[in-house]
N, C-alpha and C. Protein backbone atom coordinates (compact mmCIF):
# COMPACT_ATOMS: atom_id res chain seq x y z
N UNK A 1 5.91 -11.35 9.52
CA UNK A 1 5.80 -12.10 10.75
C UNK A 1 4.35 -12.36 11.12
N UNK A 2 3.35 -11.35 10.44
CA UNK A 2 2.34 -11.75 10.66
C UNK A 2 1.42 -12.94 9.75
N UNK A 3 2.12 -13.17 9.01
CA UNK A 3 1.53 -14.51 7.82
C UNK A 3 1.50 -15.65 8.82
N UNK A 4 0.70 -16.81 8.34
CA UNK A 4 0.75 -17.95 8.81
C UNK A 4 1.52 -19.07 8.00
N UNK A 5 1.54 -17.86 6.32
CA UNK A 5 2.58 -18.67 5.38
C UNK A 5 3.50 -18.08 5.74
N UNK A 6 4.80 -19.08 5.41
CA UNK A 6 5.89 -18.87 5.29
C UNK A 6 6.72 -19.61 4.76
N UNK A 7 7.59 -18.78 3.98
CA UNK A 7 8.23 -17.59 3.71
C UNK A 7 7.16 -17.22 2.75
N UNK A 8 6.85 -15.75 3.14
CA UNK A 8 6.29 -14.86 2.80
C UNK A 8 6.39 -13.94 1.83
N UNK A 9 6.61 -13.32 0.53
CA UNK A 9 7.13 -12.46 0.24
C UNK A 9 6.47 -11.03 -0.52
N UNK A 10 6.97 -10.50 -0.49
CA UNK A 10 6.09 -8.87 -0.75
C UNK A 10 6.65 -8.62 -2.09
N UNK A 11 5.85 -8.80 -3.78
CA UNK A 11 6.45 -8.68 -4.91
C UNK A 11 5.58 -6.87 -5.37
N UNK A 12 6.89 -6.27 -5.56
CA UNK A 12 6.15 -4.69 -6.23
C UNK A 12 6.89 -4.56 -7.55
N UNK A 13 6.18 -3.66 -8.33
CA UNK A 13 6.72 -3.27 -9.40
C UNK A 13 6.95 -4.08 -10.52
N UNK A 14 5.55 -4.82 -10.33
CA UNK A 14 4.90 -6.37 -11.39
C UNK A 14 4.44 -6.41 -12.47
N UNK A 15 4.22 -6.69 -13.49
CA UNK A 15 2.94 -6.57 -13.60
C UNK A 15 2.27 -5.40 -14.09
N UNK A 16 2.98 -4.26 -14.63
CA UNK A 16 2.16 -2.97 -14.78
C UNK A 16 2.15 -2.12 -13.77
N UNK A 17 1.48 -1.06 -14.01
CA UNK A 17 2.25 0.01 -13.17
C UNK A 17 0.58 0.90 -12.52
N UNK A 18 0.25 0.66 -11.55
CA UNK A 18 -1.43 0.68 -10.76
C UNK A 18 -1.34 2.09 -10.27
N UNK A 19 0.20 2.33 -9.53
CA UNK A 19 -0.39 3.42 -9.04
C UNK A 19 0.86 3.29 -7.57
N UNK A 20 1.27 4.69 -6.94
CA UNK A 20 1.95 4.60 -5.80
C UNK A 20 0.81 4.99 -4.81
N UNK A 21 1.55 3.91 -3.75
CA UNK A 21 0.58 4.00 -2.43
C UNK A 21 1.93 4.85 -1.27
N UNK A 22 1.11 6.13 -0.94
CA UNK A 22 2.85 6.67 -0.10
C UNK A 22 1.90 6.32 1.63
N UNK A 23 3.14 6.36 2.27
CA UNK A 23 3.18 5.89 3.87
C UNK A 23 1.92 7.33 4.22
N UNK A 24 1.84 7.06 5.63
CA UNK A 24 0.92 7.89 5.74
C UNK A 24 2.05 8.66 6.75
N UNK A 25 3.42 8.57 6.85
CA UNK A 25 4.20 9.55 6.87
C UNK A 25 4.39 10.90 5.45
N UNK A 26 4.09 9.90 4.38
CA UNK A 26 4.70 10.84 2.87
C UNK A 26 3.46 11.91 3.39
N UNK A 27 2.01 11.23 3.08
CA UNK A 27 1.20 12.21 3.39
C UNK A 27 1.50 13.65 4.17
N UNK A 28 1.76 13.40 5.68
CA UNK A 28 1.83 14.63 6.41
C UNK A 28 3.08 15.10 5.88
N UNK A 29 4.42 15.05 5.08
CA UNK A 29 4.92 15.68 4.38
C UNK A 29 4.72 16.56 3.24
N UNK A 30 3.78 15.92 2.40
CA UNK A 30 2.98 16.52 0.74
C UNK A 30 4.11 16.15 0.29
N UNK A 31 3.84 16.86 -1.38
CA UNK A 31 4.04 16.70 -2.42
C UNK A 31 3.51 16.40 -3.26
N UNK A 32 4.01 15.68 -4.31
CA UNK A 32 3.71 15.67 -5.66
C UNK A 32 2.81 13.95 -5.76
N UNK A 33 3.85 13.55 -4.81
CA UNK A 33 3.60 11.91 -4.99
C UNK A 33 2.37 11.93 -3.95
N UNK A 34 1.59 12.77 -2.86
CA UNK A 34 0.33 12.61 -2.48
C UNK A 34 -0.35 13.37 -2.20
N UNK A 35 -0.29 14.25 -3.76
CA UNK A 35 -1.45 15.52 -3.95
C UNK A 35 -2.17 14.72 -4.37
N UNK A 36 -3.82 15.12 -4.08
CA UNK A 36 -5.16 14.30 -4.68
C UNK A 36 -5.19 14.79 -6.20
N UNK A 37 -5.12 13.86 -7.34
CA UNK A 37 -4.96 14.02 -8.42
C UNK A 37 -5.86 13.32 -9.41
N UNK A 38 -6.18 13.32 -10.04
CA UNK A 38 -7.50 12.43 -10.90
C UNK A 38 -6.94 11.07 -10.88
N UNK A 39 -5.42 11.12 -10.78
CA UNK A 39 -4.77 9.47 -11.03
C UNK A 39 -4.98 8.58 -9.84
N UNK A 40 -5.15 9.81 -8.54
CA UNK A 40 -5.00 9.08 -7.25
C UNK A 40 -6.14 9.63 -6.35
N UNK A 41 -6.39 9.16 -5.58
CA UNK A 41 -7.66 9.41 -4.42
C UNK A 41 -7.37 8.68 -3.39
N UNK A 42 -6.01 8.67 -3.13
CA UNK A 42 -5.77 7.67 -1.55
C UNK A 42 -6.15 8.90 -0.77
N UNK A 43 -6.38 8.26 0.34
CA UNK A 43 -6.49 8.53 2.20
C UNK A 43 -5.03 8.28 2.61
N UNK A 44 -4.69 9.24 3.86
CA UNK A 44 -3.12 8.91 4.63
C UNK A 44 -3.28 7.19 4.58
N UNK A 45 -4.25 7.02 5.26
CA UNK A 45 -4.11 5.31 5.99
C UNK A 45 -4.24 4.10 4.75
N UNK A 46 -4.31 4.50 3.38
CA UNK A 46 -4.45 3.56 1.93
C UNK A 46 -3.09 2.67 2.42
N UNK A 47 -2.19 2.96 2.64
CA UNK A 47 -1.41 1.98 2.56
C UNK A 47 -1.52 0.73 3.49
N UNK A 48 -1.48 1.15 5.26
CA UNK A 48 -2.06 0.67 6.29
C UNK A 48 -2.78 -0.39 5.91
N UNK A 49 -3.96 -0.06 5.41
CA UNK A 49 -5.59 -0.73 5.10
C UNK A 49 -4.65 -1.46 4.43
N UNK A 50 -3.93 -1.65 3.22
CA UNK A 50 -3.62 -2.53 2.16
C UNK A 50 -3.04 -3.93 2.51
N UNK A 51 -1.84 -3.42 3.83
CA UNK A 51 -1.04 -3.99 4.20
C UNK A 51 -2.18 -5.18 5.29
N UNK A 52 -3.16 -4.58 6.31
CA UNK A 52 -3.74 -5.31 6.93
C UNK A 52 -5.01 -6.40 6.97
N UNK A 53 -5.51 -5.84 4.92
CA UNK A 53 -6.53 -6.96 3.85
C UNK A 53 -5.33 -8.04 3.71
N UNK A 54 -3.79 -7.60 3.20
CA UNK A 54 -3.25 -8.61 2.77
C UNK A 54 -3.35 -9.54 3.60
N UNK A 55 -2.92 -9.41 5.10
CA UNK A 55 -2.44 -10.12 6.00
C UNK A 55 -3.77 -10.59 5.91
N UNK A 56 -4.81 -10.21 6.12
CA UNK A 56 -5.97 -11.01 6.59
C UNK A 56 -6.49 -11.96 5.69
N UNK A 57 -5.75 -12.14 4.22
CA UNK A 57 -6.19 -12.69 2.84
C UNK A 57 -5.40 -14.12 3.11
N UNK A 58 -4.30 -13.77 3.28
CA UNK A 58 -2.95 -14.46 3.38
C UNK A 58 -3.19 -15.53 4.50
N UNK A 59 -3.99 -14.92 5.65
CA UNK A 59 -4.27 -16.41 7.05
C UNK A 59 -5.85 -16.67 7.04
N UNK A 60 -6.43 -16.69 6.11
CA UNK A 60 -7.84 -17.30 5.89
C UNK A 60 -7.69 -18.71 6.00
């Protein structure tokens, strides 16, 4: 809803395989999927940030 395009759509699991980005709910849970690991170095808010470059890429 926040695009200026539309219809909009959100494609995952493309393309090769980069890496999981977990909510910055998974975070304050832990685990496996957002222990700091040589594969990964997100922050809680990596996903957040991702979601709010897109939007800002998307209405340039």
């Amino acid at each position: 809803a926040q695009s200026k395009l539309m219809p909009t759509f959100i494609i995952e699991l493309a393309n090769g395989c980069v890496g999981y980005i977990p909510t910055e709910e998974a975070f304050l849970g832990g685990g496996y999927e957002t222990d700091l690991a040589r594969s990964s170095k997100l922050i809680p808010k990596a996903g957040e940030m991702v979601v709010q470059k897109s939007i800002e890429l998307l209405n340039l």
